[in-house]
N, C-alpha and C. Protein backbone atom coordinates (compact mmCIF):
# COMPACT_ATOMS: atom_id res chain seq x y z
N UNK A 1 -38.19 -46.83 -73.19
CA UNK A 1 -38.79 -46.01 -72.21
C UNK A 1 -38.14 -46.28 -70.87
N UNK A 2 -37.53 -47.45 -70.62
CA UNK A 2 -36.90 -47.91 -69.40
C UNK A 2 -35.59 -46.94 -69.37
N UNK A 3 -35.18 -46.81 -69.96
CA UNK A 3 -33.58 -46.47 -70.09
C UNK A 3 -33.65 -44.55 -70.14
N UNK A 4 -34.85 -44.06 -70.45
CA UNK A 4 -35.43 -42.72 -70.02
C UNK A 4 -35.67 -42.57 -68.84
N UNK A 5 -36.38 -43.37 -68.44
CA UNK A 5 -36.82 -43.26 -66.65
C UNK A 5 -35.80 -43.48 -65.90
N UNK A 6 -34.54 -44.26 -66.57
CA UNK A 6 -33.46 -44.16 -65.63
C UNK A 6 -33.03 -42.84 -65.58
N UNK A 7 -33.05 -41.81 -66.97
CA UNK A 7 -32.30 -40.46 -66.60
C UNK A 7 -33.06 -39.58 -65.88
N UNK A 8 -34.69 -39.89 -65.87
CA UNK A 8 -35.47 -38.73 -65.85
C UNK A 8 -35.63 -39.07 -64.12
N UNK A 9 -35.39 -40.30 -63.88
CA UNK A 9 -35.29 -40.59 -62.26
C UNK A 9 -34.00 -39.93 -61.56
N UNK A 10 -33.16 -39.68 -62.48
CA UNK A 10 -31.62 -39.49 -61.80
C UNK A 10 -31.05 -37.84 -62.09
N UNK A 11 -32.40 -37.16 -62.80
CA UNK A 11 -32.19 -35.92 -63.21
C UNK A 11 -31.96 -34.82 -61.98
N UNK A 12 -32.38 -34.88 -61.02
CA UNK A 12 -32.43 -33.93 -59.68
C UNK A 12 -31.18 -34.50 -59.19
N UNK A 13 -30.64 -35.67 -59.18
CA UNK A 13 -29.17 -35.73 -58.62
C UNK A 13 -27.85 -35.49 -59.45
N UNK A 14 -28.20 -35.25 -60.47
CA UNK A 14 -27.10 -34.87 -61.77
C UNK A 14 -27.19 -33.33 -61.09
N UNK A 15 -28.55 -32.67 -61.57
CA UNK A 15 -27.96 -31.08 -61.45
C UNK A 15 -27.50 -30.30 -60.20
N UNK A 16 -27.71 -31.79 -58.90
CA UNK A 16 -27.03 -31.25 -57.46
C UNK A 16 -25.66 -31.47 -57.59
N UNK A 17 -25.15 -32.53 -58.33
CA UNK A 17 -24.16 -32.67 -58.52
C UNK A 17 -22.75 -31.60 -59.49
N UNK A 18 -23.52 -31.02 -60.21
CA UNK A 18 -23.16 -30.19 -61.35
C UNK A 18 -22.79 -28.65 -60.34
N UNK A 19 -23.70 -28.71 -59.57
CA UNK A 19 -23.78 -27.09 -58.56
C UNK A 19 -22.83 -27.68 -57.67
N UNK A 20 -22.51 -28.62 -57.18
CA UNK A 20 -21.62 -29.50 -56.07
C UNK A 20 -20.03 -29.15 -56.38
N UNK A 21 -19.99 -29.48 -57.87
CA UNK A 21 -18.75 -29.30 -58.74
C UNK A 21 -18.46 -27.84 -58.97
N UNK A 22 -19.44 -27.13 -59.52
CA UNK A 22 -19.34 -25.58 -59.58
C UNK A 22 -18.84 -25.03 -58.54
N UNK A 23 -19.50 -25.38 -57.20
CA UNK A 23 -18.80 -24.48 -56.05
C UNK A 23 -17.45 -25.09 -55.69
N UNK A 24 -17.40 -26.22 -55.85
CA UNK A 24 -15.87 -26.70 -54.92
C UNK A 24 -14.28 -26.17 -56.18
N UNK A 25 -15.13 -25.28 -56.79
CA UNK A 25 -13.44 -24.70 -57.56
C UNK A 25 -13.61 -24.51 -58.77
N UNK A 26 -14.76 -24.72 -58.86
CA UNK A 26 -15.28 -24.33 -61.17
C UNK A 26 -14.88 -23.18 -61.16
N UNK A 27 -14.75 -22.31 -60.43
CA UNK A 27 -14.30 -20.79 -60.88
C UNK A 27 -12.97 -20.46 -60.32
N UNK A 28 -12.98 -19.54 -61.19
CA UNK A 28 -11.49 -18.85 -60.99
C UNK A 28 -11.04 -17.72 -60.01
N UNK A 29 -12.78 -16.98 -59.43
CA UNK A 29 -12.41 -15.91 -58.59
C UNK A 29 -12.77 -16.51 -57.19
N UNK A 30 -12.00 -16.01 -56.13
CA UNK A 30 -11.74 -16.35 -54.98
C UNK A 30 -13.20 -16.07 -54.06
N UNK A 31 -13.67 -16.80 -53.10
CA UNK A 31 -15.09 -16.62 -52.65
C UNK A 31 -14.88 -15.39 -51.93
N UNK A 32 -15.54 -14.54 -51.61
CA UNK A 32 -15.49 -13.41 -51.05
C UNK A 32 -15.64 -13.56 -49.53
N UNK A 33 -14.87 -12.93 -49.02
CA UNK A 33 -14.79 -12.81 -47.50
C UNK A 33 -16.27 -12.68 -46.97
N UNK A 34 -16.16 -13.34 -45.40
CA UNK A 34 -16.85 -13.03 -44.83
C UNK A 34 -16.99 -11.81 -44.07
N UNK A 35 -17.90 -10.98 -43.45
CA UNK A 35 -17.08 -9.64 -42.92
C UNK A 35 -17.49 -10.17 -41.48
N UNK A 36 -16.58 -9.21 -40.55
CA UNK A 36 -16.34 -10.01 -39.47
C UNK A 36 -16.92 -8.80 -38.39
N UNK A 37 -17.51 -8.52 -37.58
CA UNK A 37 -17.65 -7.22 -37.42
C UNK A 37 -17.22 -7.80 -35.58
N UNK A 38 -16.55 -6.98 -35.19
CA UNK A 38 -16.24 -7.16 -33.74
C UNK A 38 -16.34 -5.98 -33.00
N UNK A 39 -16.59 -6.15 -31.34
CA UNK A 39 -17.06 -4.79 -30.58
C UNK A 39 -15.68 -4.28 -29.67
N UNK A 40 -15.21 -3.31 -29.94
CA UNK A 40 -14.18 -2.40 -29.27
C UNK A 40 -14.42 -2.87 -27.91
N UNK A 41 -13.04 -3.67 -27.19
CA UNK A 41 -13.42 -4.09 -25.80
C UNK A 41 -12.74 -2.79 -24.98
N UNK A 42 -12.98 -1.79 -24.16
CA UNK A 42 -12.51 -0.85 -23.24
C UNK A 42 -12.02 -1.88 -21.93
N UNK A 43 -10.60 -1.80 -21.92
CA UNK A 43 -10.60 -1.90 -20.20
C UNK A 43 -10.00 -0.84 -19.51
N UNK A 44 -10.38 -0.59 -18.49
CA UNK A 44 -9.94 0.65 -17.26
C UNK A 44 -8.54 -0.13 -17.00
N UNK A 45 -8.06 1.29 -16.78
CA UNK A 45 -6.54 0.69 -16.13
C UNK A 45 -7.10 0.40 -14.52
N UNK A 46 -6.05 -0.53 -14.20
CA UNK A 46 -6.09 -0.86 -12.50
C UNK A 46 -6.13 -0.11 -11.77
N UNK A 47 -7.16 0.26 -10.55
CA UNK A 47 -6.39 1.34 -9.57
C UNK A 47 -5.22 1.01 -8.56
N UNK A 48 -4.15 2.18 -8.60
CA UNK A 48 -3.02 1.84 -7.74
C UNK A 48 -3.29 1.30 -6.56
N UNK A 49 -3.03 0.27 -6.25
CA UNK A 49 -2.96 -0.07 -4.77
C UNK A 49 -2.82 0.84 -3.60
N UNK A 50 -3.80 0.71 -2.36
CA UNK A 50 -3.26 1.79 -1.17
C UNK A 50 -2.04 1.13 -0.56
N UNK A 51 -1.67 2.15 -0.42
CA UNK A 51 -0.07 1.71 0.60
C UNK A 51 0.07 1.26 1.70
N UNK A 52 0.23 -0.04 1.97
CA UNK A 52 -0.19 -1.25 3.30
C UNK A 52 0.28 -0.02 4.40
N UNK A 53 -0.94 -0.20 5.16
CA UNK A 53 -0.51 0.05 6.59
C UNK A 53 0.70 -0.48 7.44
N UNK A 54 1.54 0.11 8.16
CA UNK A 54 2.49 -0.61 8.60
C UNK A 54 1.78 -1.35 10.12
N UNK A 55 2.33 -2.44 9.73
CA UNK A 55 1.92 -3.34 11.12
C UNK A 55 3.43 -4.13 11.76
N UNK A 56 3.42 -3.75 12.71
CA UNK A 56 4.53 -3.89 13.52
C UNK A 56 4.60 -6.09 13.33
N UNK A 57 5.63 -6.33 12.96
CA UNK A 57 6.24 -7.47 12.86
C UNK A 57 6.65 -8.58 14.08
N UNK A 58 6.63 -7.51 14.96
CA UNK A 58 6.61 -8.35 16.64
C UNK A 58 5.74 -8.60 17.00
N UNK A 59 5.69 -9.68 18.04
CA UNK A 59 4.35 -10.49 18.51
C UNK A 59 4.24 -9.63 19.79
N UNK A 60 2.61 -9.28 20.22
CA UNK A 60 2.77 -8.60 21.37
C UNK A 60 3.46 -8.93 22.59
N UNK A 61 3.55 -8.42 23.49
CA UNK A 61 4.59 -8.74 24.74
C UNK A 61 3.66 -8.57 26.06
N UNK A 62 3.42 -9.70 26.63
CA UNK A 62 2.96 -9.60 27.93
C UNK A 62 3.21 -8.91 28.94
N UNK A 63 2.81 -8.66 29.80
CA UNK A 63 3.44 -6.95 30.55
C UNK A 63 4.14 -7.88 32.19
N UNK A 64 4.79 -8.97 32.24
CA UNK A 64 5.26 -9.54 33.40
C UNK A 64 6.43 -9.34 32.89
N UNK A 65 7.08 -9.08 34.65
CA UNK A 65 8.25 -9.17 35.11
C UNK A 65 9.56 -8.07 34.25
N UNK A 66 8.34 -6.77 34.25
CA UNK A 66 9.34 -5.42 34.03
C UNK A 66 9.96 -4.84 33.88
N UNK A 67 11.14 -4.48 33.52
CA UNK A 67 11.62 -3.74 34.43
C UNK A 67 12.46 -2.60 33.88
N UNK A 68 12.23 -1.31 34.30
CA UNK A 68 12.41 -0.09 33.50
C UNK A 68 13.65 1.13 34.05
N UNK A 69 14.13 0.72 33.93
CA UNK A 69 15.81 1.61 33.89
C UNK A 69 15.87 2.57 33.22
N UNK A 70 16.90 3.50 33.22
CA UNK A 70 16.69 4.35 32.16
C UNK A 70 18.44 4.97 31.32
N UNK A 71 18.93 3.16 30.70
CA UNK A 71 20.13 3.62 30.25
C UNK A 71 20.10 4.73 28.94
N UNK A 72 21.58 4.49 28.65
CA UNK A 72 21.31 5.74 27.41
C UNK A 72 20.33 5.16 25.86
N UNK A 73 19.61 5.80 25.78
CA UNK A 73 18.74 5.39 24.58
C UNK A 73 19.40 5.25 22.96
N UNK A 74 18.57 4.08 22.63
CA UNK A 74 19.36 3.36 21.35
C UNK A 74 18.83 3.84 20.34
N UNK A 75 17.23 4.35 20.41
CA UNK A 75 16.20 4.69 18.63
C UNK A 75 16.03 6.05 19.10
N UNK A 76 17.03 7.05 19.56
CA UNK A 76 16.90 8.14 19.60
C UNK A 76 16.89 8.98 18.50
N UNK A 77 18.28 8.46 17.94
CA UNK A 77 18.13 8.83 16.19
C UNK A 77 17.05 9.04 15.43
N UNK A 78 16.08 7.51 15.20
CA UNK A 78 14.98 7.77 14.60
C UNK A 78 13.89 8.00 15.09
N UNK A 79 14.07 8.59 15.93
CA UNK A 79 12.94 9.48 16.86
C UNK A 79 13.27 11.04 16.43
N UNK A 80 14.05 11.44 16.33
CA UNK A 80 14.33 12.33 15.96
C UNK A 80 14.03 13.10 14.90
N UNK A 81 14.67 12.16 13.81
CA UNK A 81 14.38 12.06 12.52
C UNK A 81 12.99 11.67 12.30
N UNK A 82 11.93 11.07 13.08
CA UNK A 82 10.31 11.07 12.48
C UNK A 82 9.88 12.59 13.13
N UNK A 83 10.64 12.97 13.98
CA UNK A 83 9.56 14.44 15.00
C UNK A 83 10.34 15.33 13.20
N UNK A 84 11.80 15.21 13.00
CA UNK A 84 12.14 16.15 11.82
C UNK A 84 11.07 16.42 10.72
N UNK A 85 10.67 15.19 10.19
CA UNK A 85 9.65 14.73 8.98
C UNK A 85 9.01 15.21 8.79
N UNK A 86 7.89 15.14 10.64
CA UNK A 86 7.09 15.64 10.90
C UNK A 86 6.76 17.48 10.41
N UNK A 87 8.05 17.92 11.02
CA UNK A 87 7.89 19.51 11.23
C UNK A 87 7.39 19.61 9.30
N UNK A 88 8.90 18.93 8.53
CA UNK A 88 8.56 19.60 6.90
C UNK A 88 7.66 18.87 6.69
N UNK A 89 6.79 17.49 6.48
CA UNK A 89 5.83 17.65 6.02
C UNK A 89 4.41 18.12 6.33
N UNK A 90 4.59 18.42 7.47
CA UNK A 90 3.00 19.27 8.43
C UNK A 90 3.09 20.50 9.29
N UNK A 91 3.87 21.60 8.41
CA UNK A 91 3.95 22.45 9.16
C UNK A 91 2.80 23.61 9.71
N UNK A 92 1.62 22.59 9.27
CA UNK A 92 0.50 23.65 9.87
C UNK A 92 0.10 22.75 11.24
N UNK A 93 1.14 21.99 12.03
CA UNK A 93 1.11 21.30 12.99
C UNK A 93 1.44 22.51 14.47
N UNK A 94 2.52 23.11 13.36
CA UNK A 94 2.97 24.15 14.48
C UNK A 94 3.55 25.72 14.21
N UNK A 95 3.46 26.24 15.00
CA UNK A 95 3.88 27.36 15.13
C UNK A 95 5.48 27.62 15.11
N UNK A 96 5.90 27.89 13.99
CA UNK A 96 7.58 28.24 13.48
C UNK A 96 7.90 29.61 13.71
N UNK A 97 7.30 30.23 14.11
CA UNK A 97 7.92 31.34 14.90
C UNK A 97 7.85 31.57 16.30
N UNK A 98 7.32 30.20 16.98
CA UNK A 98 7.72 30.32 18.61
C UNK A 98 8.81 28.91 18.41
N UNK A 99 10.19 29.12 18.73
CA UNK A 99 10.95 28.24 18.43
C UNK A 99 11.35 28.40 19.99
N UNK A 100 11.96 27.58 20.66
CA UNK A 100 12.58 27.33 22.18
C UNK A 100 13.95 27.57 21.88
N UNK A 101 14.19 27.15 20.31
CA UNK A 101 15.78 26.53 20.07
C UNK A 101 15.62 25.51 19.93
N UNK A 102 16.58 25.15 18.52
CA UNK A 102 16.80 24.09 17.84
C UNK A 102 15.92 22.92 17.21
N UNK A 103 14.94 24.34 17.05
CA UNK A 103 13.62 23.41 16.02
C UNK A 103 12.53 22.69 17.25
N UNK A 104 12.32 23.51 18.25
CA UNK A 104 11.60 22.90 19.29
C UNK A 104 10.61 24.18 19.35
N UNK A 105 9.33 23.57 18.33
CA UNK A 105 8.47 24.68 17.82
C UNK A 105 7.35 24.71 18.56
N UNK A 106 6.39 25.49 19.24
CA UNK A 106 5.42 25.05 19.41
C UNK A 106 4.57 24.30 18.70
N UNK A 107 3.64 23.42 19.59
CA UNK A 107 2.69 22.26 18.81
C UNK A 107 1.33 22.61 18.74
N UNK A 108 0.74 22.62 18.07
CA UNK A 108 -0.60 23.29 17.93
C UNK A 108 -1.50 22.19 18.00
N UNK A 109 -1.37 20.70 17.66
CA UNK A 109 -2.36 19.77 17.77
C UNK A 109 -1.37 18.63 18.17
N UNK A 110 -1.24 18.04 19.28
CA UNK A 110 -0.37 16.94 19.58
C UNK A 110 -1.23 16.18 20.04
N UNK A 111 -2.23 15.58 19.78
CA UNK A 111 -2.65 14.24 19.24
C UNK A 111 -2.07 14.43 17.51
N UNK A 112 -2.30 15.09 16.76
CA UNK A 112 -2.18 14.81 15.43
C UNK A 112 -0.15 14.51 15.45
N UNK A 113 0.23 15.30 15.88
CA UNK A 113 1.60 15.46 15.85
C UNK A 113 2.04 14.48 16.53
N UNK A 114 2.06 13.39 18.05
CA UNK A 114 2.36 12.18 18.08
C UNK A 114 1.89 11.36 16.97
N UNK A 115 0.73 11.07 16.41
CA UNK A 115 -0.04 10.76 15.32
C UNK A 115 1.14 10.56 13.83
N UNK A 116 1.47 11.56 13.79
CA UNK A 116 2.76 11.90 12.55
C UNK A 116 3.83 11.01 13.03
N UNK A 117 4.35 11.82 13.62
CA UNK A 117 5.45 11.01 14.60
C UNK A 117 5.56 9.06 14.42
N UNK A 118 5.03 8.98 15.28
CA UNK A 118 4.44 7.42 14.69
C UNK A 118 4.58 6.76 13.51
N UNK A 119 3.73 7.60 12.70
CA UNK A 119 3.34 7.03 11.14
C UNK A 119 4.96 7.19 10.51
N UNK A 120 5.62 8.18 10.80
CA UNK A 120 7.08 8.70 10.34
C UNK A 120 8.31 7.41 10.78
N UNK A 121 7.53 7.13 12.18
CA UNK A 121 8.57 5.74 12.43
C UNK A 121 8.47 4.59 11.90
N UNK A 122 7.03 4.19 11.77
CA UNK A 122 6.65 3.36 10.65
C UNK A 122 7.89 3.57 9.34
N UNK A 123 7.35 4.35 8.81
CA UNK A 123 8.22 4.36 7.98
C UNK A 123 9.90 4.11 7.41
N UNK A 124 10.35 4.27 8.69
CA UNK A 124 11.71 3.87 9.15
C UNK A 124 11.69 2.57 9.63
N UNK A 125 10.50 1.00 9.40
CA UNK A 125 10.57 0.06 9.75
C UNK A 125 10.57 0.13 11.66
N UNK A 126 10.65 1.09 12.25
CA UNK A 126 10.43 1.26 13.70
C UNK A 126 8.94 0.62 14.44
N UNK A 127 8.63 -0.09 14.77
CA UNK A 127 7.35 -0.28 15.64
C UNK A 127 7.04 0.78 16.86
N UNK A 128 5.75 1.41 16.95
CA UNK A 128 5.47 2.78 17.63
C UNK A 128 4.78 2.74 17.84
N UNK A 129 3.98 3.29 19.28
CA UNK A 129 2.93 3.71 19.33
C UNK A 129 2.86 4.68 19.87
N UNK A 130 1.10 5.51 20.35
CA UNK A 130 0.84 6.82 20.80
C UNK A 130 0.87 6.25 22.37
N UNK A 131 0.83 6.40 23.22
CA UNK A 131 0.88 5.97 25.06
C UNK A 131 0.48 7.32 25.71
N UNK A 132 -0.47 8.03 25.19
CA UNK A 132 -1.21 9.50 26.04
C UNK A 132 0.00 10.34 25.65
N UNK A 133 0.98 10.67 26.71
CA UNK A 133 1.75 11.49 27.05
C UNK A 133 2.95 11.20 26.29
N UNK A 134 3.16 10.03 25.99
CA UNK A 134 4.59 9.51 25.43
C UNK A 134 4.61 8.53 24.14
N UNK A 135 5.36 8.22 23.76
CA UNK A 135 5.34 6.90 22.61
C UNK A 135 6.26 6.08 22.97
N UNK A 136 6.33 5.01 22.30
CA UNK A 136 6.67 3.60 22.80
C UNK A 136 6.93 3.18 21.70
N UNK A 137 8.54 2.98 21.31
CA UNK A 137 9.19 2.51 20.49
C UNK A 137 10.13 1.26 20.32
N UNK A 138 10.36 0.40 19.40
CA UNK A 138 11.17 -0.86 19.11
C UNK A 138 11.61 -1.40 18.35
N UNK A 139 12.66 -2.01 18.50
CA UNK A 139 12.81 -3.04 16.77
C UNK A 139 13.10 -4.08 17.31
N UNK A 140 12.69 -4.50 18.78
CA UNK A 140 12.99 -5.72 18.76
C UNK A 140 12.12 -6.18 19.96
N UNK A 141 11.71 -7.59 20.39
CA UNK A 141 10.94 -7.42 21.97
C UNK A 141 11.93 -7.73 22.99
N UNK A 142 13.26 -6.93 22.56
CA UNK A 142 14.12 -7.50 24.07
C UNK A 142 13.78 -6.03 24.86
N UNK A 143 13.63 -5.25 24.54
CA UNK A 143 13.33 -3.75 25.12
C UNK A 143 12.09 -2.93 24.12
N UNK A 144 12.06 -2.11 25.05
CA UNK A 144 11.46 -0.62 24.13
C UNK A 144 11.17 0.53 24.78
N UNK A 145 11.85 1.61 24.31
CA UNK A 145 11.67 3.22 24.81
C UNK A 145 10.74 3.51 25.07
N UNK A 146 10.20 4.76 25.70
CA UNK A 146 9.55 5.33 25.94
C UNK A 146 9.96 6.84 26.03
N UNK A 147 9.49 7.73 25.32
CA UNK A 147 10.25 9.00 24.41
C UNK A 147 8.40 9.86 25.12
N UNK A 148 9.01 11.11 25.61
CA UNK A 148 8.12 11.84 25.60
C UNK A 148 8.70 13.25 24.75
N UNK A 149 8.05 13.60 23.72
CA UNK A 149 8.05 13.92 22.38
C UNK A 149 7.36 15.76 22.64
N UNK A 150 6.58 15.81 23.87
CA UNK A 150 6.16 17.21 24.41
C UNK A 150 6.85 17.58 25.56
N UNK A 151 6.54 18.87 25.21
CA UNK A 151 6.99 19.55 26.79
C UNK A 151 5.80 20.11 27.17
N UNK A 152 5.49 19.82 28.32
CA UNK A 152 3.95 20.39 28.88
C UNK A 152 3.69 22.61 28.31
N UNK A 153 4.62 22.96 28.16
CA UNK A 153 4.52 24.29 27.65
C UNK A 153 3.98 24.22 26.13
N UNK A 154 3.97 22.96 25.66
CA UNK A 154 3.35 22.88 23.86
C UNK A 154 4.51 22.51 22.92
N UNK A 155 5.62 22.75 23.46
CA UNK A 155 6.80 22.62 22.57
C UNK A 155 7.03 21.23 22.05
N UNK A 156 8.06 21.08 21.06
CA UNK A 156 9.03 19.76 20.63
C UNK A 156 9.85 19.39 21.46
N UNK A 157 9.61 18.54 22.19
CA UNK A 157 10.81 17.77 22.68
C UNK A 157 11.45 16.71 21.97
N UNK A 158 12.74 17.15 21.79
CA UNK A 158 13.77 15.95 21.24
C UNK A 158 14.53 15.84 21.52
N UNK A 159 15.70 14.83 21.37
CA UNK A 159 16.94 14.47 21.56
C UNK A 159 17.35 13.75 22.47
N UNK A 160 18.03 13.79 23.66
CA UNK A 160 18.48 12.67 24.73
C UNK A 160 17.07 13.29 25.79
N UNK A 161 16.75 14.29 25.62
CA UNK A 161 16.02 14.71 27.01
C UNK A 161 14.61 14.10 26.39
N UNK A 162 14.09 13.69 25.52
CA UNK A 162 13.01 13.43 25.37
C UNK A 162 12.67 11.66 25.74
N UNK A 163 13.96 11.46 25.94
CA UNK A 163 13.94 9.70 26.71
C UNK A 163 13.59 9.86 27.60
N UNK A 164 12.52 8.49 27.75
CA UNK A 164 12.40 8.59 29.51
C UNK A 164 12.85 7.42 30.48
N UNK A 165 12.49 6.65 29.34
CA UNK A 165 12.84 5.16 29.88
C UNK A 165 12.72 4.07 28.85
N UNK A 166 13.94 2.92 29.17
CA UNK A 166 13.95 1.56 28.65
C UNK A 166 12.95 0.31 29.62
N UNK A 167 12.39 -0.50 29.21
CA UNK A 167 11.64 -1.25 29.48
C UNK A 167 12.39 -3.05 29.12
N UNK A 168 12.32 -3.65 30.03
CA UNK A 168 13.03 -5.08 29.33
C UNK A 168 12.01 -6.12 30.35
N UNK A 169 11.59 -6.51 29.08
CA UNK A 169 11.27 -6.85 27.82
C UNK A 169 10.55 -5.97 27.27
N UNK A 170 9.88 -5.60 26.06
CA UNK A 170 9.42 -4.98 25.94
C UNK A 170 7.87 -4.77 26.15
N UNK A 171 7.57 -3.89 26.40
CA UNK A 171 6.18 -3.41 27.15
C UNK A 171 4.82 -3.61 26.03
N UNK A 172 5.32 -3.86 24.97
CA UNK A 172 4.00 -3.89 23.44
C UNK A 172 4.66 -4.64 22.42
């Protein structure tokens, strides 16, 4: 009876053992997958970046010791070429059938049109600003122009006559 009670004591760890053996490879077919279920991640594309404002690269310039001459002007060129820009990309700026000659159109809004002007020199790496009546141009603080860009009749002023004056050092 001793030698019974040893099996009948050891019977619950035999048949854990037997199921122990069964699962770790008694069979021949492969355990079946788990299924895996995962959630569709959406991402938004990036929005394009706005296009940095241009900020002039020179340190401002203290307004001592002046002095304003009026040799022949150096950023006439790209003065020119931003009032050009101006006309093709905003031509509801002005009136193209009152011409003076040579693309000197009347101006219909000159705050907006110095405004252009400006932003156009920006663009050409030029430092600019609006100054009421005139703009104020540079690429460097040893000087800077001063370009009046109207003619009190409404028109475009450009070219050598729209200089008015050099400034040394520069005035901004």
């Amino acid at each position: 009876m001793g030698a019974m009670n040893k099996y009948v004591s050891s019977g619950p760890w035999l048949a854990a053992a037997a199921v122990l053996v069964a699962s770790c490879g008694g069979s021949d077919a492969p355990p079946a997958p788990t299924p895996v279920t995962t959630t569709p991640v959406t991402v938004a594309p990036a929005p394009a970046p706005a296009p940095a404002a241009f900020v002039c690269p020179l340190p401002a310039m203290p307004r001592l010791n002046i002095t304003c001459p009026r040799p022949a002007p150096v950023l006439s060129a790209q003065v020119d070429a931003a009032i050009a820009k101006t006309v093709a990309e905003h031509p509801e700026l002005f009136n193209l059938n009152d011409d003076k000659g040579g693309g000197s159109y009347l101006v219909l809004d000159r705050a907006r049109y110095h405004t252009e002007v400006v932003k156009n020199l920006h663009a050409q790496g030029v430092c600019a600003i609006v100054e009421v009546e005139e703009i104020a141009v540079k690429t460097t603080n040893e000087f800077n122009e001063q370009y009046n860009i109207w003619i009190s009749d409404g028109h475009i002023r450009k070219g050598r006559g729209a200089h008015i004056t050099t400034c040394f050092p520069a005035t901004f």
